[in-house]
N, C-alpha and C. Protein backbone atom coordinates (compact mmCIF):
# COMPACT_ATOMS: atom_id res chain seq x y z
N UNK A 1 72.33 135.10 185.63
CA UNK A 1 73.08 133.95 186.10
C UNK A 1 73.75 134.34 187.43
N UNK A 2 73.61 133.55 188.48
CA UNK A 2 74.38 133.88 189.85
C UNK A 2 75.59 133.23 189.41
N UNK A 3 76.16 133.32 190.95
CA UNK A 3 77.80 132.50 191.17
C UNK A 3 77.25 130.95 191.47
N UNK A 4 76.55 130.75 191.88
CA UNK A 4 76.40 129.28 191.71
C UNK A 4 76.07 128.83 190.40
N UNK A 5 75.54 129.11 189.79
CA UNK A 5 75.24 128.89 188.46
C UNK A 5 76.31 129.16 187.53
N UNK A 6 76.90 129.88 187.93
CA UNK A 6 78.51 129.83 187.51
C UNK A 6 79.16 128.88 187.46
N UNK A 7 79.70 128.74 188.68
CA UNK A 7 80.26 127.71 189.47
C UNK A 7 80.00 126.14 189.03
N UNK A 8 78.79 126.49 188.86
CA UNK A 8 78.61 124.77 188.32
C UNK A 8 78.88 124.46 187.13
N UNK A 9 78.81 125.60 186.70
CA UNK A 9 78.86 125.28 185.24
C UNK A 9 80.28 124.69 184.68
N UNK A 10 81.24 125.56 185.57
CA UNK A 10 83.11 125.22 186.30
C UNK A 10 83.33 123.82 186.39
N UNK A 11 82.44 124.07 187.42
CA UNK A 11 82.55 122.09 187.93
C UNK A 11 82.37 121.46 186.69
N UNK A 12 81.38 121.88 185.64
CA UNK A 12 81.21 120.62 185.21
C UNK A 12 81.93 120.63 183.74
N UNK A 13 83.01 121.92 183.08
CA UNK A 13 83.75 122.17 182.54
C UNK A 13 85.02 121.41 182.77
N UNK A 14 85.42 121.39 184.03
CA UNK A 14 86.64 120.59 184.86
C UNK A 14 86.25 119.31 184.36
N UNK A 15 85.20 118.69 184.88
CA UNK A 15 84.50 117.35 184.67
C UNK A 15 84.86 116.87 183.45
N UNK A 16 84.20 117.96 182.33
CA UNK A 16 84.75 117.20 181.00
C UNK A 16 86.26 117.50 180.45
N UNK A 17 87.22 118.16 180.71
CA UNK A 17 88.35 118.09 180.73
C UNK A 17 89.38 116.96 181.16
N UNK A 18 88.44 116.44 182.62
CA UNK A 18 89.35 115.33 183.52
C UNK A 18 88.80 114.06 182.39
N UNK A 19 87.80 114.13 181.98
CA UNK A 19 87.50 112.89 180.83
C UNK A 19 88.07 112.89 179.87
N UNK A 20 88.41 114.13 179.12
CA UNK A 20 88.87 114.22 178.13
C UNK A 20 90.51 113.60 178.10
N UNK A 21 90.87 113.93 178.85
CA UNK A 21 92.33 114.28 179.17
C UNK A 21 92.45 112.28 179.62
N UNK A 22 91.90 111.71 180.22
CA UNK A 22 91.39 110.60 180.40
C UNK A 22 91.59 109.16 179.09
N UNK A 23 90.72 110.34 178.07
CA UNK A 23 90.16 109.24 177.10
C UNK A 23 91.29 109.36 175.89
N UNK A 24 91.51 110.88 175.71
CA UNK A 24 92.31 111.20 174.94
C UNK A 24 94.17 110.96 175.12
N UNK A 25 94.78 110.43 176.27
CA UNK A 25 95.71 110.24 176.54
C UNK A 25 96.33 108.71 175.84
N UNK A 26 95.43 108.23 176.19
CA UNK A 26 95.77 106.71 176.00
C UNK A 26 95.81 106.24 174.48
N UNK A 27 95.43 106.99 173.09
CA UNK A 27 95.41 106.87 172.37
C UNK A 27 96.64 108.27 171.97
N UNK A 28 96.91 109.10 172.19
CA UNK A 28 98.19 109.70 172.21
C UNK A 28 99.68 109.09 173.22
N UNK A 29 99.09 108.57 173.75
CA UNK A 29 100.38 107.60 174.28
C UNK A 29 100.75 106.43 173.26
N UNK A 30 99.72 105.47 173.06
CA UNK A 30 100.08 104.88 172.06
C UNK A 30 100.81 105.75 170.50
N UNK A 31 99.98 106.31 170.05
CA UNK A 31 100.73 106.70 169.06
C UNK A 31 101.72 107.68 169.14
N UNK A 32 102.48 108.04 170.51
CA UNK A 32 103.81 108.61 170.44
C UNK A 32 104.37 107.56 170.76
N UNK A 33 104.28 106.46 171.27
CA UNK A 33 105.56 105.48 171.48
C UNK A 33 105.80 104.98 170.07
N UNK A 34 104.58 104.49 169.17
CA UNK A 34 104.99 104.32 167.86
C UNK A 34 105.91 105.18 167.26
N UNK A 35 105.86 106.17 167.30
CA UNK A 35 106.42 107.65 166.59
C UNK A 35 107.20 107.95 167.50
N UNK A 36 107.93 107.51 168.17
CA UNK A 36 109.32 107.62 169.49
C UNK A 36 109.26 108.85 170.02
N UNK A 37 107.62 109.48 170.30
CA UNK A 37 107.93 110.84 170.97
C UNK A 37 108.37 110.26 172.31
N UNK A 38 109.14 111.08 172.82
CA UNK A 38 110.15 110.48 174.60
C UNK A 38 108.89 111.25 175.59
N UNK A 39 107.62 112.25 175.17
CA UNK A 39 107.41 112.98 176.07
C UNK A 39 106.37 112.54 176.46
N UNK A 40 105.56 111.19 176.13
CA UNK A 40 105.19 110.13 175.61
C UNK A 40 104.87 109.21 177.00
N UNK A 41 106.76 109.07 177.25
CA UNK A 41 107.16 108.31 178.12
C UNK A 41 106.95 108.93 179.80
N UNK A 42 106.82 110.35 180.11
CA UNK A 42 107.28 111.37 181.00
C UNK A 42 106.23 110.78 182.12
N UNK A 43 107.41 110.42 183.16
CA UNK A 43 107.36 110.15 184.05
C UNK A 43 105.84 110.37 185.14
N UNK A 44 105.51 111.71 185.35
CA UNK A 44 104.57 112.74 185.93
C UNK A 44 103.07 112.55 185.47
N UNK A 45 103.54 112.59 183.86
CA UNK A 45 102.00 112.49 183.10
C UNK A 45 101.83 111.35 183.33
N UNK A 46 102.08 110.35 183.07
CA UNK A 46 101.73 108.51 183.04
C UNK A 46 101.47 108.38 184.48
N UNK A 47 101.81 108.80 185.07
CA UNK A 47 101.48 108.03 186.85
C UNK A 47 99.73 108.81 186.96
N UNK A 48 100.06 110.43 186.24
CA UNK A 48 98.58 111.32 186.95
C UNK A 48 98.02 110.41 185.78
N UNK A 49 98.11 110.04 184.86
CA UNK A 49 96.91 109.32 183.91
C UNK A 49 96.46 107.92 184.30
N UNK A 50 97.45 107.10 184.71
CA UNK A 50 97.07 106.08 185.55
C UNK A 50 96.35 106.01 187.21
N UNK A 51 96.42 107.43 187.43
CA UNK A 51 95.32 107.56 188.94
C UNK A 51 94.22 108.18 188.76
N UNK A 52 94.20 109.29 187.76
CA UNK A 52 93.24 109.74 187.20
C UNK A 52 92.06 108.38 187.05
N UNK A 53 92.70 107.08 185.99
CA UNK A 53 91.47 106.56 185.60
C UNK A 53 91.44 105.55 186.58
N UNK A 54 92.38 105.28 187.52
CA UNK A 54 92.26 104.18 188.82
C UNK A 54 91.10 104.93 189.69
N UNK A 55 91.27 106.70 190.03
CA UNK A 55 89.95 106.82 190.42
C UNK A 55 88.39 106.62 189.95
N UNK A 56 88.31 106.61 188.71
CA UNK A 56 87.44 106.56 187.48
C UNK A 56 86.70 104.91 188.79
N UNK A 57 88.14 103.84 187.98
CA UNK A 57 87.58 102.89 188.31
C UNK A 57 87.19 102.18 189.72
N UNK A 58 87.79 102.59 190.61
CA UNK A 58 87.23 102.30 192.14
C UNK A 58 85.94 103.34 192.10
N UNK A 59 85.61 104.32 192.14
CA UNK A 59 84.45 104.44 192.39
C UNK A 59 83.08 103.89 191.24
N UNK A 60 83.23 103.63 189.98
CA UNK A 60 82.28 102.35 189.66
C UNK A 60 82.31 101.14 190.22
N UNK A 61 83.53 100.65 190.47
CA UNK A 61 83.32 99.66 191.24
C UNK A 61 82.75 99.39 192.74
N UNK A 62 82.94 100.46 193.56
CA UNK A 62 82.29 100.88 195.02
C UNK A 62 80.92 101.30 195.22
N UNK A 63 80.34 101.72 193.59
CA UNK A 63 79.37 102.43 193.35
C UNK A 63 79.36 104.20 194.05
N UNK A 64 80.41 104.77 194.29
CA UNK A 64 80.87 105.67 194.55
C UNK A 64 80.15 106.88 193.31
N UNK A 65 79.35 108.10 194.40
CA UNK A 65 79.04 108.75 192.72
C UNK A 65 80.34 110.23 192.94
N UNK A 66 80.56 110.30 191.53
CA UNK A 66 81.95 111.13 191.25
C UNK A 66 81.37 112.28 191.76
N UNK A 67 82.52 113.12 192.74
CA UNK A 67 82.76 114.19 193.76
C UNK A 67 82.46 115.63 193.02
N UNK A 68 82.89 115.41 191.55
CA UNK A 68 82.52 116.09 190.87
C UNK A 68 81.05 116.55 190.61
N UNK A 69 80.35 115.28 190.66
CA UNK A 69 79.35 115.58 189.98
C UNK A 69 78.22 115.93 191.03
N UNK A 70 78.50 115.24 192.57
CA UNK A 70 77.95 115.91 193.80
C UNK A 70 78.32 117.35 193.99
N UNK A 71 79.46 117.73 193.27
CA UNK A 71 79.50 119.29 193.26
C UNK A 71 78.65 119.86 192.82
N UNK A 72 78.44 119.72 191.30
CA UNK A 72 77.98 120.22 190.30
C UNK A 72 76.44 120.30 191.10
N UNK A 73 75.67 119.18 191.25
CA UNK A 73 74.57 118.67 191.77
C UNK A 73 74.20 120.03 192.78
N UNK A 74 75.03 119.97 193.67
CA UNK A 74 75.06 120.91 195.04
C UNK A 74 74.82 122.46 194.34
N UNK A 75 75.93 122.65 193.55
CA UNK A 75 76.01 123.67 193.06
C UNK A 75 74.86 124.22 192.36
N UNK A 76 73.84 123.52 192.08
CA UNK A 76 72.91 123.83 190.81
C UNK A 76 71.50 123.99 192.06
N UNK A 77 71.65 123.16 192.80
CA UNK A 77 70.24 123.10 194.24
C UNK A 77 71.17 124.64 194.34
N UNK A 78 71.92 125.25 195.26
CA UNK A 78 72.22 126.13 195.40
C UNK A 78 71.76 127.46 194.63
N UNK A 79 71.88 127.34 193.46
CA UNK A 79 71.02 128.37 192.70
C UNK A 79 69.89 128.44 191.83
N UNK A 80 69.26 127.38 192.66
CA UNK A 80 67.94 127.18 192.54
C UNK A 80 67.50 126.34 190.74
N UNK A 81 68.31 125.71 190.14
CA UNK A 81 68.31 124.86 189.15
C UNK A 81 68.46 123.32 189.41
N UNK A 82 67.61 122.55 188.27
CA UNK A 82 68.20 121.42 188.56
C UNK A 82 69.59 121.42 187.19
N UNK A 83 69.56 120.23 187.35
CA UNK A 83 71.02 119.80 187.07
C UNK A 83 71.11 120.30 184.96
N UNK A 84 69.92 120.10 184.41
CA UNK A 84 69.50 120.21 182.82
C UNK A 84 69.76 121.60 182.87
N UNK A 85 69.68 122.45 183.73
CA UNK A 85 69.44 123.83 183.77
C UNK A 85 70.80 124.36 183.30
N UNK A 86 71.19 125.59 183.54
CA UNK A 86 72.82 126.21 183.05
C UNK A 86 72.82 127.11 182.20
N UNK A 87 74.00 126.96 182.28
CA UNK A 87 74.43 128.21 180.58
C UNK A 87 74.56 127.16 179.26
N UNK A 88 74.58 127.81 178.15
CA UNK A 88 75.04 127.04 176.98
C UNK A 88 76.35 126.03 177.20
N UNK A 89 76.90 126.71 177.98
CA UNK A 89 78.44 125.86 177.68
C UNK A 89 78.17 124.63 178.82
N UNK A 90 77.35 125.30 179.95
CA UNK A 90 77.41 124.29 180.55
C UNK A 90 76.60 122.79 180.27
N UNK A 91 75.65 122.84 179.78
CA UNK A 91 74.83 122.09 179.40
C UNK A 91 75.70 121.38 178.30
N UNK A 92 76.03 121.95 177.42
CA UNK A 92 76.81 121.56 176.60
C UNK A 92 77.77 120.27 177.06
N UNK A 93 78.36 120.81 177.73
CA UNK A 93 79.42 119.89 178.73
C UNK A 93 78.74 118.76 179.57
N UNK A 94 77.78 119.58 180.02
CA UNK A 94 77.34 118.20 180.94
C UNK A 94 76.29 116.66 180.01
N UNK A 95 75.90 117.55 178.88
CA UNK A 95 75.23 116.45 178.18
C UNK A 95 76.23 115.73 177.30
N UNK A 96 77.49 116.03 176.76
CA UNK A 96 78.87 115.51 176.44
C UNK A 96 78.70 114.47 177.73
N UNK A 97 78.99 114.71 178.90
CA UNK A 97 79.35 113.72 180.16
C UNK A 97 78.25 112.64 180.44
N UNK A 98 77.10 113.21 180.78
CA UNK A 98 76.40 112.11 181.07
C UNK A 98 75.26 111.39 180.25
N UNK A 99 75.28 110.09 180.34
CA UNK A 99 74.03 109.80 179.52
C UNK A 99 72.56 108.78 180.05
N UNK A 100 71.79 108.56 179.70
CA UNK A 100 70.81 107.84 180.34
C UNK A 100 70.69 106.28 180.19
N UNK A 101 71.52 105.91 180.68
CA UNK A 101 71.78 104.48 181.32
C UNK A 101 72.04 103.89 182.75
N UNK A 102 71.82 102.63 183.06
CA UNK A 102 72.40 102.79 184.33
C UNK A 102 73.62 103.09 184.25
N UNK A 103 74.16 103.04 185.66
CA UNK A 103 75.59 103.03 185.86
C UNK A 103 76.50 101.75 185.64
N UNK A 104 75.69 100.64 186.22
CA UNK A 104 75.97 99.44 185.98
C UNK A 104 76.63 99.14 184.30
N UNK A 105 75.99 99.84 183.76
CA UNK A 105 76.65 99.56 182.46
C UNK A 105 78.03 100.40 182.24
N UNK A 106 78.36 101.20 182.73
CA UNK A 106 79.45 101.56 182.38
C UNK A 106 80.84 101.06 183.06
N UNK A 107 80.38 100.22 184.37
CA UNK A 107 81.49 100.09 185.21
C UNK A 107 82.79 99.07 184.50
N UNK A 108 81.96 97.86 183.48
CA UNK A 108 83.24 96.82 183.21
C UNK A 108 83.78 97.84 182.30
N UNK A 109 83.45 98.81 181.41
CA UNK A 109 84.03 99.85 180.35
C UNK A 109 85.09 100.58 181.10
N UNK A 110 84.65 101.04 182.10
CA UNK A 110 85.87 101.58 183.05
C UNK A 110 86.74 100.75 183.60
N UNK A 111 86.46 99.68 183.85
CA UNK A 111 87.67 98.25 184.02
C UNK A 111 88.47 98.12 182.80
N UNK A 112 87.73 98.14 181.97
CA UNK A 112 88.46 97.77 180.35
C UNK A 112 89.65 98.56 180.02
N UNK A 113 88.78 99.80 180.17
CA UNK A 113 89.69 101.22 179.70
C UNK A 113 90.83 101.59 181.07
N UNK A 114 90.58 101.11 182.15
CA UNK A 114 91.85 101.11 182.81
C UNK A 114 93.08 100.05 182.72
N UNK A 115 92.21 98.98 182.43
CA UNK A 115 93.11 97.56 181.57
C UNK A 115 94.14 98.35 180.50
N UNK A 116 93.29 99.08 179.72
CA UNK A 116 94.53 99.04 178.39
C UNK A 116 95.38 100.60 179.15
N UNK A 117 95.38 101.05 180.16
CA UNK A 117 95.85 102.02 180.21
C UNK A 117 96.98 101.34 181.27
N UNK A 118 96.84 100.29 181.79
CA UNK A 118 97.74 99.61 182.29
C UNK A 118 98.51 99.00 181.59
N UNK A 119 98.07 98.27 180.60
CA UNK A 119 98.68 97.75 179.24
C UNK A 119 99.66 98.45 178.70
N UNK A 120 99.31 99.76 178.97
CA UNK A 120 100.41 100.66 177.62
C UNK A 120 101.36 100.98 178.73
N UNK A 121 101.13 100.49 179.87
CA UNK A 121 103.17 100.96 180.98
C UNK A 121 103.79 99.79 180.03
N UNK A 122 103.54 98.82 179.83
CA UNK A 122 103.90 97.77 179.03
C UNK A 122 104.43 97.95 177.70
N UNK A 123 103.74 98.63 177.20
CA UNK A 123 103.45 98.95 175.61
C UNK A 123 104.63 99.68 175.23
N UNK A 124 104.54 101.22 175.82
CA UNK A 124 105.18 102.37 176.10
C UNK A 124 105.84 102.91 177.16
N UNK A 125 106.83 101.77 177.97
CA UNK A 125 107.11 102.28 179.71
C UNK A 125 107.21 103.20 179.48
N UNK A 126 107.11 103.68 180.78
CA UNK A 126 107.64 105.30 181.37
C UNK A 126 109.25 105.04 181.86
N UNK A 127 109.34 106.14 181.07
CA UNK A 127 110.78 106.79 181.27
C UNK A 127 111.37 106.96 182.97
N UNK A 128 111.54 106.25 183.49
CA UNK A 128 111.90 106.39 185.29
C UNK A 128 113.24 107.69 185.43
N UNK A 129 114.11 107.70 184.42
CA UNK A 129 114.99 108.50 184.99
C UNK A 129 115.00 109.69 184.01
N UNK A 130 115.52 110.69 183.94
CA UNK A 130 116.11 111.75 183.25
C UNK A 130 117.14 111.68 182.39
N UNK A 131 116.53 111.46 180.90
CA UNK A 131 117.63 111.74 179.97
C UNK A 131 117.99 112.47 179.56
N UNK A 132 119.59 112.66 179.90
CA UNK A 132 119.98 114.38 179.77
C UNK A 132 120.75 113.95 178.28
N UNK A 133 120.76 113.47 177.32
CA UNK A 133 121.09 112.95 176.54
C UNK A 133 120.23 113.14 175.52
N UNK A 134 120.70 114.37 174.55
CA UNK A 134 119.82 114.30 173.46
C UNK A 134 119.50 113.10 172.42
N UNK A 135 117.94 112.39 171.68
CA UNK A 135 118.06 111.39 171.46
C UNK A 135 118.86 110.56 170.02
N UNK A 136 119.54 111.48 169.08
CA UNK A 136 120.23 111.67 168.48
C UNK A 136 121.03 111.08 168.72
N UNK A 137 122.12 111.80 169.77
CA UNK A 137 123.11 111.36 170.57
C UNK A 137 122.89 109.93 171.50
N UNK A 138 121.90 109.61 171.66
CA UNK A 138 121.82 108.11 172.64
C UNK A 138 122.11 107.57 171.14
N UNK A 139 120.84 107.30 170.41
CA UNK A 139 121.11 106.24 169.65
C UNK A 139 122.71 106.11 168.73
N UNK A 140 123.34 107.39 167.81
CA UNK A 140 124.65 107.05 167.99
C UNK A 140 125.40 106.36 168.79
N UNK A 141 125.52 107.01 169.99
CA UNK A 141 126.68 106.44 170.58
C UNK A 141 126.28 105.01 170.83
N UNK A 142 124.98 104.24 170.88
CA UNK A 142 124.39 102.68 170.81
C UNK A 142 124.78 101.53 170.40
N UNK A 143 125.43 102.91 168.65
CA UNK A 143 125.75 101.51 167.93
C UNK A 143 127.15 101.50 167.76
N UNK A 144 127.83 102.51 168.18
CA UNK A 144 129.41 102.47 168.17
C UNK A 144 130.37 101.30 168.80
């Protein structure tokens, strides 16, 4: 295995992480606002999860192909593989990511799934300021 063949394999490890982290958020957001986790609410994570999948969705919609995956692509011509080629893990990962359809079909899914991820600032706002206030202590002093 060279460093490109490495490398891509990286790229396309990252790749399924940024999905994961993607798909898996929005259903842990919901169910910590149910379950009043506050960390849930955190400011930092909710904005990178809402650009994360705003990039998702402008480039299906632009027909934009993900930067990632022109890496990966590059990376694999580079060491003389096509894209099926790799290590175990990588293949692994990349057949997790992509599948054989058009693209066209996935783009209103990425509208959808940025819909409900917009939905849940609604659902579950984000916390805008810093509560230095343990939550114990808020809700006491609430009802006093």
């Amino acid at each position: 295995m060279n460093l490109y063949s490495l490398l891509a394999d990286l790229v396309v490890v990252v790749h399924l992480a940024y999905v994961l982290f993607v798909l898996l958020a929005l259903p842990v957001i919901l169910f910590g606002g149910w379950r009043g986790w506050e960390w849930v609410r955190n400011r930092a994570f909710r904005l990178m999860h809402l650009a994360m999948i705003t990039i998702v969705v402008v480039e299906a919609l632009l027909s934009i192909t993900c930067p990632l995956t022109t890496l990966e692509d590059y990376l694999r011509g580079q060491a003389g593989q096509q894209v099926v080629q790799g290590s175990f893990i990588g293949r692994l990962a990349h057949d997790l990511l992509f599948f054989d359809v058009p693209q066209q079909f996935f783009t209103p899914i990425y509208c959808l799934f940025g819909a409900l991820v917009v939905g849940t600032l609604f659902l579950v706002p984000i916390r805008w300021t810093k509560n230095t206030e343990p939550h114990s202590q808020h809700l006491a002093s609430s009802t006093d």
